[in-house]
PDB file of N, CA and C in Angstrom:
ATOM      1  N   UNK A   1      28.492   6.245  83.028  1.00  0.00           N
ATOM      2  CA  UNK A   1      27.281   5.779  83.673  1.00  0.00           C
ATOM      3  C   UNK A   1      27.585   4.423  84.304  1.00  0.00           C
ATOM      4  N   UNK A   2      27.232   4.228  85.539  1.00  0.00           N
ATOM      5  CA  UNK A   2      27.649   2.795  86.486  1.00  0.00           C
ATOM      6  C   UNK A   2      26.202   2.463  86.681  1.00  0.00           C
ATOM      7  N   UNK A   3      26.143   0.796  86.533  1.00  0.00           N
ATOM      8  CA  UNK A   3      24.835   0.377  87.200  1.00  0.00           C
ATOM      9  C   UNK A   3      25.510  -0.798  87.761  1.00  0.00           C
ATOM     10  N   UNK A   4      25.212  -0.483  89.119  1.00  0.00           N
ATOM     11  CA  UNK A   4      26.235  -1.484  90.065  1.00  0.00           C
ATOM     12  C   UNK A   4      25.119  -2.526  90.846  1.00  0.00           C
ATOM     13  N   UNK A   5      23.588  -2.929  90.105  1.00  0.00           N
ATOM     14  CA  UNK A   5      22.243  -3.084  90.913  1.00  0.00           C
ATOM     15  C   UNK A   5      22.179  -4.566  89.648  1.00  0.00           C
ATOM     16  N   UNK A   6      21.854  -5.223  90.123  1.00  0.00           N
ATOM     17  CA  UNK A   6      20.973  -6.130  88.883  1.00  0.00           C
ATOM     18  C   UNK A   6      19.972  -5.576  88.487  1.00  0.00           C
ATOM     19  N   UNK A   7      19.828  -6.250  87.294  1.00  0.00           N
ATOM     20  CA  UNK A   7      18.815  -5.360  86.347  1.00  0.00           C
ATOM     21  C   UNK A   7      17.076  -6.074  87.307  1.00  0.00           C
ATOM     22  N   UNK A   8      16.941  -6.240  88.018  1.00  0.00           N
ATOM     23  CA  UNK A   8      15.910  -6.707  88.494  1.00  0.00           C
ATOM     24  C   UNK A   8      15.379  -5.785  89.975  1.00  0.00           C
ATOM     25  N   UNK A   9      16.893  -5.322  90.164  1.00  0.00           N
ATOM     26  CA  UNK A   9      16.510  -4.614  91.162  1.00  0.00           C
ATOM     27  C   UNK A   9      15.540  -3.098  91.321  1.00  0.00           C
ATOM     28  N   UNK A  10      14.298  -3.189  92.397  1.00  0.00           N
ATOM     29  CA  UNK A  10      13.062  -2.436  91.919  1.00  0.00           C
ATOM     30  C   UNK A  10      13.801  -0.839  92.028  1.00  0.00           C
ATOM     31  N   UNK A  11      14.845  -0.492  92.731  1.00  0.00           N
ATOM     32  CA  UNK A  11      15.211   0.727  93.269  1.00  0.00           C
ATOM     33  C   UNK A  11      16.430   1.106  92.124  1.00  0.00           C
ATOM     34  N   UNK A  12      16.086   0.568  91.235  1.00  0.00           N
ATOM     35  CA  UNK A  12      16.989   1.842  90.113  1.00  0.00           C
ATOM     36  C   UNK A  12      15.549   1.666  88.791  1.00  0.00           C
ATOM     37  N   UNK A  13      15.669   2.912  87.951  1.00  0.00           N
ATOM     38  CA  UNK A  13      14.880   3.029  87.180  1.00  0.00           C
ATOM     39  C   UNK A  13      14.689   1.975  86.102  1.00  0.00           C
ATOM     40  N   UNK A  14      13.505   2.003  85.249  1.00  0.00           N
ATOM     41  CA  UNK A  14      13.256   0.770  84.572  1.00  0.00           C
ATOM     42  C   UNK A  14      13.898   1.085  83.279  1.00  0.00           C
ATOM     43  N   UNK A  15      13.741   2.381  82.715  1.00  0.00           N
ATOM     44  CA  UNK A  15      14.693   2.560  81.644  1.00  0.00           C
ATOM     45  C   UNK A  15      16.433   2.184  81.710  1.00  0.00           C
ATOM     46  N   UNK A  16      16.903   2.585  82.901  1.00  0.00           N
ATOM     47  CA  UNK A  16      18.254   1.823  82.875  1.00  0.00           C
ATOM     48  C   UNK A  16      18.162   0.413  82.924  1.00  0.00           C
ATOM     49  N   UNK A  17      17.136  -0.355  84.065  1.00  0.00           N
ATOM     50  CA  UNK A  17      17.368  -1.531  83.899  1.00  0.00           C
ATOM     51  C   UNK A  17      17.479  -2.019  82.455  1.00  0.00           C
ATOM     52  N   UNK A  18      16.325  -1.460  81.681  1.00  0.00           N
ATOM     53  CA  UNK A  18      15.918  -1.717  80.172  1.00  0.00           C
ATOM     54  C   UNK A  18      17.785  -1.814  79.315  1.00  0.00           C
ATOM     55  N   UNK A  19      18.097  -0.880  79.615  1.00  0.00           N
ATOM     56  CA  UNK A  19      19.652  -0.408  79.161  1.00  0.00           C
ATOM     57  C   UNK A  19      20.502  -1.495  79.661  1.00  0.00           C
ATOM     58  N   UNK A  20      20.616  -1.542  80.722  1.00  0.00           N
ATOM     59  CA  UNK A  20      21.439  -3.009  81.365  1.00  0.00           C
ATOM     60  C   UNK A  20      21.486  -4.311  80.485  1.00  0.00           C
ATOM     61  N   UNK A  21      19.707  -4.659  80.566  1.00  0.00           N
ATOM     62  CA  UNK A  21      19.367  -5.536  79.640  1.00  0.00           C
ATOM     63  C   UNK A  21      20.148  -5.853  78.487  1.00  0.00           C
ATOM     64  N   UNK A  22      19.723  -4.874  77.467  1.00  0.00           N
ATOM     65  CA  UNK A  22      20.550  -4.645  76.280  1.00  0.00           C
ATOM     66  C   UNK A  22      21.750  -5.231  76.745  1.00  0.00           C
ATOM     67  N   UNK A  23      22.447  -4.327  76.879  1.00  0.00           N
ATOM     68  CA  UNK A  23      23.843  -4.203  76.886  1.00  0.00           C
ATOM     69  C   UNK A  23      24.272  -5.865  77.275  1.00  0.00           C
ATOM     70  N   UNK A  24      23.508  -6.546  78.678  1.00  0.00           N
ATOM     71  CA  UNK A  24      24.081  -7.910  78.985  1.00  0.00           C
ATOM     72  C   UNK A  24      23.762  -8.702  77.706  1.00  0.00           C
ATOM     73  N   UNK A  25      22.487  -8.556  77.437  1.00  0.00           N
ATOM     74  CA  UNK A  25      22.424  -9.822  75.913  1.00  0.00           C
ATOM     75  C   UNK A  25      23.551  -9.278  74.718  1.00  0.00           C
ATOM     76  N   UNK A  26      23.810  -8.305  74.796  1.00  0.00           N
ATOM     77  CA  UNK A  26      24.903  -7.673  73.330  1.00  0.00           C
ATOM     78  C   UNK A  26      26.255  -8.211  74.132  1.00  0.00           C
ATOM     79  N   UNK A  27      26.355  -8.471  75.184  1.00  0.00           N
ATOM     80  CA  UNK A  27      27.401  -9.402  75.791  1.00  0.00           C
ATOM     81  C   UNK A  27      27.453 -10.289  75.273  1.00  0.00           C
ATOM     82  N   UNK A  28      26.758 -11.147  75.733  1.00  0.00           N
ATOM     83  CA  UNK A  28      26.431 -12.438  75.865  1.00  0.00           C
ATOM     84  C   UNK A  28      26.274 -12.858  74.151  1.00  0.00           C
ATOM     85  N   UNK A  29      26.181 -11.932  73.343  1.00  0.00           N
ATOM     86  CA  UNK A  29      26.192 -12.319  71.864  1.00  0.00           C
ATOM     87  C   UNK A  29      27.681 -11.866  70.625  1.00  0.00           C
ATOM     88  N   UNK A  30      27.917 -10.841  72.164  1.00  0.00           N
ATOM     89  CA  UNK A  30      29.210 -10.413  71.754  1.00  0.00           C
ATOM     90  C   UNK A  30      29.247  -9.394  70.358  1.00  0.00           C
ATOM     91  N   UNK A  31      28.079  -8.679  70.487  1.00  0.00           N
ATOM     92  CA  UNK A  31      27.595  -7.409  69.623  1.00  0.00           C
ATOM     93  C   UNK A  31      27.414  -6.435  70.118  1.00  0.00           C
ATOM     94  N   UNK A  32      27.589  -5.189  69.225  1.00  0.00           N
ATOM     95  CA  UNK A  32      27.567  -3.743  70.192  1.00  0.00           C
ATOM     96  C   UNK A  32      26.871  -3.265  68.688  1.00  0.00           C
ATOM     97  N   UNK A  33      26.598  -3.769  67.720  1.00  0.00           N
ATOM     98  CA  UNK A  33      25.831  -2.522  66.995  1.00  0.00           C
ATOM     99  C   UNK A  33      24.523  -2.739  67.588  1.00  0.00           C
ATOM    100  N   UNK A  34      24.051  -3.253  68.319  1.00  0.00           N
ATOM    101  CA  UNK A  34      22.459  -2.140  68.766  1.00  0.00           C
ATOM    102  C   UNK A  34      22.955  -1.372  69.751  1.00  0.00           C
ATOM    103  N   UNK A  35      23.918  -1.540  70.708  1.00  0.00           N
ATOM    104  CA  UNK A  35      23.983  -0.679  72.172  1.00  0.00           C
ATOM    105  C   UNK A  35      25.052   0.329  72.099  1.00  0.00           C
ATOM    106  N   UNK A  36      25.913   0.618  70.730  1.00  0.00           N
ATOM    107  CA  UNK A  36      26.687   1.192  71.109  1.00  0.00           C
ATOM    108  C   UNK A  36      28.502   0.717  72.266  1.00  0.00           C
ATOM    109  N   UNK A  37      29.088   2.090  71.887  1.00  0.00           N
ATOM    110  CA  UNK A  37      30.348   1.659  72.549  1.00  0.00           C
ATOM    111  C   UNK A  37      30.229   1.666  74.214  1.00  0.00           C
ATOM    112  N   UNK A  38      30.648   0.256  74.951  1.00  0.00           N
ATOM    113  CA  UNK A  38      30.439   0.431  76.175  1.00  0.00           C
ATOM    114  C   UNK A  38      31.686  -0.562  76.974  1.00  0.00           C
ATOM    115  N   UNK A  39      32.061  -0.351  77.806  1.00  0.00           N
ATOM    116  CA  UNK A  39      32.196  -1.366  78.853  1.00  0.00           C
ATOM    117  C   UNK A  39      32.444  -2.603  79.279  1.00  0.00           C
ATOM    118  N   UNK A  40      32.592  -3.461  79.868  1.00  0.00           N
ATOM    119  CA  UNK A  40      32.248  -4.420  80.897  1.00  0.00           C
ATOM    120  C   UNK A  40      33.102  -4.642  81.799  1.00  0.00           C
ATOM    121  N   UNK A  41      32.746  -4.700  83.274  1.00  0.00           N
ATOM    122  CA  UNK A  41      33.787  -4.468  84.277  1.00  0.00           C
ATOM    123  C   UNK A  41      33.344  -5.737  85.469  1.00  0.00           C
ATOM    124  N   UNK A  42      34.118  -6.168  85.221  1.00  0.00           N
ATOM    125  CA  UNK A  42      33.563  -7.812  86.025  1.00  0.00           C
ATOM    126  C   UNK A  42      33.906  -7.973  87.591  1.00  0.00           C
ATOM    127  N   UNK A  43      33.465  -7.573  88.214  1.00  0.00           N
ATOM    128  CA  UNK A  43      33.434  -7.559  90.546  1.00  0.00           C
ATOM    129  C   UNK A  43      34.351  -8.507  90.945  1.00  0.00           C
ATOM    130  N   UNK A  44      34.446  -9.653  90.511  1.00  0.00           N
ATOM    131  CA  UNK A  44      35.312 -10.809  90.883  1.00  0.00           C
ATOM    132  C   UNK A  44      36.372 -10.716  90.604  1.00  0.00           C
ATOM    133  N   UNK A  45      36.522 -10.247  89.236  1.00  0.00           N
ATOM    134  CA  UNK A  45      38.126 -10.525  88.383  1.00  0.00           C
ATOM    135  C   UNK A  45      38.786  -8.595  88.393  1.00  0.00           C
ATOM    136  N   UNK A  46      38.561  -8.011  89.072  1.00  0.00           N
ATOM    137  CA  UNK A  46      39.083  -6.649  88.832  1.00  0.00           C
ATOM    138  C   UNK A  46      39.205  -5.645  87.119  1.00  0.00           C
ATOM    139  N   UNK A  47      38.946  -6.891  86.266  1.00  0.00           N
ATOM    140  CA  UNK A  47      39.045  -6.291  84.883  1.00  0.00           C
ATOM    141  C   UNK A  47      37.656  -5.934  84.137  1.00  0.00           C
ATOM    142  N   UNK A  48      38.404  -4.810  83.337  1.00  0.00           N
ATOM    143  CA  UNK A  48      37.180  -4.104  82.479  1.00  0.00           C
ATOM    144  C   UNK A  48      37.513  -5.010  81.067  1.00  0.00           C
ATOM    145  N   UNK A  49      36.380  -5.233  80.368  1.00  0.00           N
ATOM    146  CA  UNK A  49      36.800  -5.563  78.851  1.00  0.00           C
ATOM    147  C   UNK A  49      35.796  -5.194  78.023  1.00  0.00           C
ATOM    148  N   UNK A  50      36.100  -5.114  76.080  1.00  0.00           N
ATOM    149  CA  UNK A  50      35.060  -5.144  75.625  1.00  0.00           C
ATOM    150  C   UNK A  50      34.368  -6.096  75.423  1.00  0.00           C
ATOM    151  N   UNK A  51      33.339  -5.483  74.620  1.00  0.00           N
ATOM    152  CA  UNK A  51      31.866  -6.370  74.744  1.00  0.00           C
ATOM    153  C   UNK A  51      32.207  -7.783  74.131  1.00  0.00           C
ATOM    154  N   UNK A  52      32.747  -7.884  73.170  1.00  0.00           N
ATOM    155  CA  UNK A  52      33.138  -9.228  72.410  1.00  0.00           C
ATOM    156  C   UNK A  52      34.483  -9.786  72.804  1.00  0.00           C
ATOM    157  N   UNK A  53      34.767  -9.629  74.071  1.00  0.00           N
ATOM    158  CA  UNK A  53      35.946  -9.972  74.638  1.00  0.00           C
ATOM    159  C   UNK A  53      36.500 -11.911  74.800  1.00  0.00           C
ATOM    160  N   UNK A  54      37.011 -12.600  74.362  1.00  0.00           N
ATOM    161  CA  UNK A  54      36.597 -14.429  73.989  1.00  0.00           C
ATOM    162  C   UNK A  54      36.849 -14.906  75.875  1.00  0.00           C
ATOM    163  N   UNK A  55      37.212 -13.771  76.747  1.00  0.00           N
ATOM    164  CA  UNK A  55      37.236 -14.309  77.985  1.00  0.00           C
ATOM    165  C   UNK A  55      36.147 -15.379  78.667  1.00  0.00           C
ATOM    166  N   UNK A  56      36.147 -16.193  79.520  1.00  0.00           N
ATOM    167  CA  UNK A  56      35.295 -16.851  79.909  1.00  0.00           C
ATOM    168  C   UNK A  56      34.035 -15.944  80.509  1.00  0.00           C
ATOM    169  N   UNK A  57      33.047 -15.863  80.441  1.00  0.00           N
ATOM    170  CA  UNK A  57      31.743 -15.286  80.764  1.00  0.00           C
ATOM    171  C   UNK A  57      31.565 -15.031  82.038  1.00  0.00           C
ATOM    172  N   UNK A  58      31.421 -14.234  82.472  1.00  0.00           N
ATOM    173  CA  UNK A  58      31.110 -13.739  84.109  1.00  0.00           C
ATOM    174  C   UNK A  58      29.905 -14.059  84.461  1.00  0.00           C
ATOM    175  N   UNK A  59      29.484 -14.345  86.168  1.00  0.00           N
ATOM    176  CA  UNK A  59      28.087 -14.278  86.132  1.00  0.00           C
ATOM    177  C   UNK A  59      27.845 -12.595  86.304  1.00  0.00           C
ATOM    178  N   UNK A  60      26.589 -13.088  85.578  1.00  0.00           N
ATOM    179  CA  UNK A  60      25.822 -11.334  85.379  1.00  0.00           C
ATOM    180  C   UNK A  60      26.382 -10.832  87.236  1.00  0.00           C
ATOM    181  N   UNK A  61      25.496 -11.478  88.565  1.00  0.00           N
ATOM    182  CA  UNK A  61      25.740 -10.611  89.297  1.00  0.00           C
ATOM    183  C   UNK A  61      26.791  -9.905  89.450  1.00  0.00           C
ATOM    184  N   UNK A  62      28.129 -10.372  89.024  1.00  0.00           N
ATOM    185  CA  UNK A  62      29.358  -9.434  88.983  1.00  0.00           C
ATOM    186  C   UNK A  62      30.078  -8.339  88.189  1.00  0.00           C
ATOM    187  N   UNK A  63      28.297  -8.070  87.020  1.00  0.00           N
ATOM    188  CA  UNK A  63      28.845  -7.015  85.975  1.00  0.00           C
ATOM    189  C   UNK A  63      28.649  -6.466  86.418  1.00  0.00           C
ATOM    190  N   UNK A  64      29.038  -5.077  85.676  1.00  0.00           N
ATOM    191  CA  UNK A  64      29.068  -3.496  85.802  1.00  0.00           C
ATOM    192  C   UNK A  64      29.073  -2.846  84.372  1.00  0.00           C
ATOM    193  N   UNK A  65      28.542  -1.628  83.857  1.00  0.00           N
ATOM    194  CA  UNK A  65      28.433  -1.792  82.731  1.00  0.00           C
ATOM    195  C   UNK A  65      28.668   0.158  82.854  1.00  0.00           C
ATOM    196  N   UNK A  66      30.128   0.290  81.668  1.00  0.00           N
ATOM    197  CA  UNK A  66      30.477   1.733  81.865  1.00  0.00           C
ATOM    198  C   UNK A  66      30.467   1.979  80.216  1.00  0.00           C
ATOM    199  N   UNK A  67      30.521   3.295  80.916  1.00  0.00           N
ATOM    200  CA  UNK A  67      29.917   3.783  79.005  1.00  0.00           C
ATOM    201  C   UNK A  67      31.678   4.246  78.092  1.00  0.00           C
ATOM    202  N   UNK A  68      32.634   4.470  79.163  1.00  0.00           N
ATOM    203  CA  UNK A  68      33.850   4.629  79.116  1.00  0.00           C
ATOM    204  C   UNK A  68      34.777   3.682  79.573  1.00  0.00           C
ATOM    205  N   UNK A  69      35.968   3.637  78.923  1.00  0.00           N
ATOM    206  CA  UNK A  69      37.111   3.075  79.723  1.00  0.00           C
ATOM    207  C   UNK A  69      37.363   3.821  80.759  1.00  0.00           C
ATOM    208  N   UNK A  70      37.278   5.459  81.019  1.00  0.00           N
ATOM    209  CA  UNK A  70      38.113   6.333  81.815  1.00  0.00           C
ATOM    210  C   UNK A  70      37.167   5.910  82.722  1.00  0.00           C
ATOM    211  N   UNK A  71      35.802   5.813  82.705  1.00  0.00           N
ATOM    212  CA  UNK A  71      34.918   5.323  83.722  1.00  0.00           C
ATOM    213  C   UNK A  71      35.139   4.166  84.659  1.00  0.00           C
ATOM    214  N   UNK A  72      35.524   3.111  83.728  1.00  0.00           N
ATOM    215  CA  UNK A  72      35.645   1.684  84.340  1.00  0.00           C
ATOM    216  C   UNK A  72      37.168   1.665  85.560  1.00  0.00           C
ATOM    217  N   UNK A  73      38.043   2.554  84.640  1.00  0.00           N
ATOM    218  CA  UNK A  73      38.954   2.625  85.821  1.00  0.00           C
ATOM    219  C   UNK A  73      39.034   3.474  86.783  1.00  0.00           C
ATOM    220  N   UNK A  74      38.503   4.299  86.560  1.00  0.00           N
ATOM    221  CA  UNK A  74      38.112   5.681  87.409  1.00  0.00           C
ATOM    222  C   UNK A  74      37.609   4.676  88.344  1.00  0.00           C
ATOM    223  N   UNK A  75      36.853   3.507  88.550  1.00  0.00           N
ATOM    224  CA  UNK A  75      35.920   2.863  89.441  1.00  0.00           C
ATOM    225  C   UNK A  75      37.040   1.667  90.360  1.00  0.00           C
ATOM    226  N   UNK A  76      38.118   1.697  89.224  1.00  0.00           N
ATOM    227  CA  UNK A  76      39.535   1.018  90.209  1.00  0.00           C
ATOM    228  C   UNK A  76      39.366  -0.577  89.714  1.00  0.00           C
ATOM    229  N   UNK A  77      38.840  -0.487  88.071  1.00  0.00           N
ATOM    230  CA  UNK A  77      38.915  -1.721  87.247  1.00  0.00           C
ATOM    231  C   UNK A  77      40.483  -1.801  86.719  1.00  0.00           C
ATOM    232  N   UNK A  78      41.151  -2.627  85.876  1.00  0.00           N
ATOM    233  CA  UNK A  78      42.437  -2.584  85.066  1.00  0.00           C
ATOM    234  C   UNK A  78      42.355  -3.278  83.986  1.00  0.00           C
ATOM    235  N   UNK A  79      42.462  -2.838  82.570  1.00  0.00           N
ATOM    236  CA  UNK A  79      42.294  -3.259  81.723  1.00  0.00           C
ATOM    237  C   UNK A  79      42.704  -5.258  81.747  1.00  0.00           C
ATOM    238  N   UNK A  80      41.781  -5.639  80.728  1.00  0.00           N
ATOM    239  CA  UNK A  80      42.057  -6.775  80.356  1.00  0.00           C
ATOM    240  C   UNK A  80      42.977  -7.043  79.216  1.00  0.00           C
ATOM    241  N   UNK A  81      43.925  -7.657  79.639  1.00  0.00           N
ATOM    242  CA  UNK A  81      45.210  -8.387  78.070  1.00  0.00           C
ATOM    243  C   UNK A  81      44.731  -9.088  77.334  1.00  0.00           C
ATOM    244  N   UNK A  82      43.391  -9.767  77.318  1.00  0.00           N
ATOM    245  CA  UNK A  82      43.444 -10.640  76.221  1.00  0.00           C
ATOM    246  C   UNK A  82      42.815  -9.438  74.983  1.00  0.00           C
ATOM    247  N   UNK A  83      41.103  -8.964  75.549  1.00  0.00           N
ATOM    248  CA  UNK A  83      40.902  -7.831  74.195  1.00  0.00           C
ATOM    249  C   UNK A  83      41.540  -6.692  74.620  1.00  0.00           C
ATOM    250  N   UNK A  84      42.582  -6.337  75.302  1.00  0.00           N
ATOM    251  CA  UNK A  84      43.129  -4.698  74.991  1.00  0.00           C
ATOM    252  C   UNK A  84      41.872  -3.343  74.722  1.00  0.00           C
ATOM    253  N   UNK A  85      41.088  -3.416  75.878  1.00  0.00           N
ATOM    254  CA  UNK A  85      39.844  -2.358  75.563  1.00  0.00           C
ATOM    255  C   UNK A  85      40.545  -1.240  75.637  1.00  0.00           C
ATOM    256  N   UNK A  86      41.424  -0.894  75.987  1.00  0.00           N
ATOM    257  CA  UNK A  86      41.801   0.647  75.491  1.00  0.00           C
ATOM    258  C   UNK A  86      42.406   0.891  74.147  1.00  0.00           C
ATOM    259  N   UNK A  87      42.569   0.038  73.294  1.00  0.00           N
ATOM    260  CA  UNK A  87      43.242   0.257  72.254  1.00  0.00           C
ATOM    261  C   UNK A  87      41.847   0.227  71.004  1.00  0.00           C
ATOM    262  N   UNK A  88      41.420   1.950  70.944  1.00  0.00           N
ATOM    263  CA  UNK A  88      40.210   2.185  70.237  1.00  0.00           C
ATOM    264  C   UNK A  88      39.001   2.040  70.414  1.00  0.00           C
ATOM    265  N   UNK A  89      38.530   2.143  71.721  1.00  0.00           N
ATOM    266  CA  UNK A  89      37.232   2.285  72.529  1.00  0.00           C
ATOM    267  C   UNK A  89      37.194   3.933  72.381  1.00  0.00           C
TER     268      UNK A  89
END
């Protein structure tokens, strides 16, 4: 699942935005037991990482939020070296 829109934007549904939501604050806190295994694929820096990744913080407009690794690169992301998201996602 790709949401490539800010969560503010009126032309994607409110339940995904709702989902976006989540998922950016479980970022930003660097927790995944409420949202589950997901993602983060940052527009600027070409890399996907996980959620508790100690990288410096992206601005939101440049997330992307995949429910897979095969997703994030399928989208022409490349893993990140510092958390290694393919190793048990």
């Amino acid at each position: 699942m790709v949401h490539l829109h800010a969560p503010t934007d009126p032309t994607i549904p409110v339940s995904l935005a709702l989902e976006d939501d989540a998922r950016w604050q479980a970022m930003l806190d660097r927790d995944t037991a409420s949202t589950g295994p997901f993602v983060i694929a940052v527009a600027s820096t070409g890399i996907y990482c996980r959620v508790g990744c100690p990288a410096r913080r992206p601005l939101r407009k440049n997330v992307s939020f995949y429910d897979t690794v095969e997703d994030a690169r399928a989208a022409g992301y490349r893993a990140c070296k510092r958390c290694h998201p393919d190793d048990g996602l």
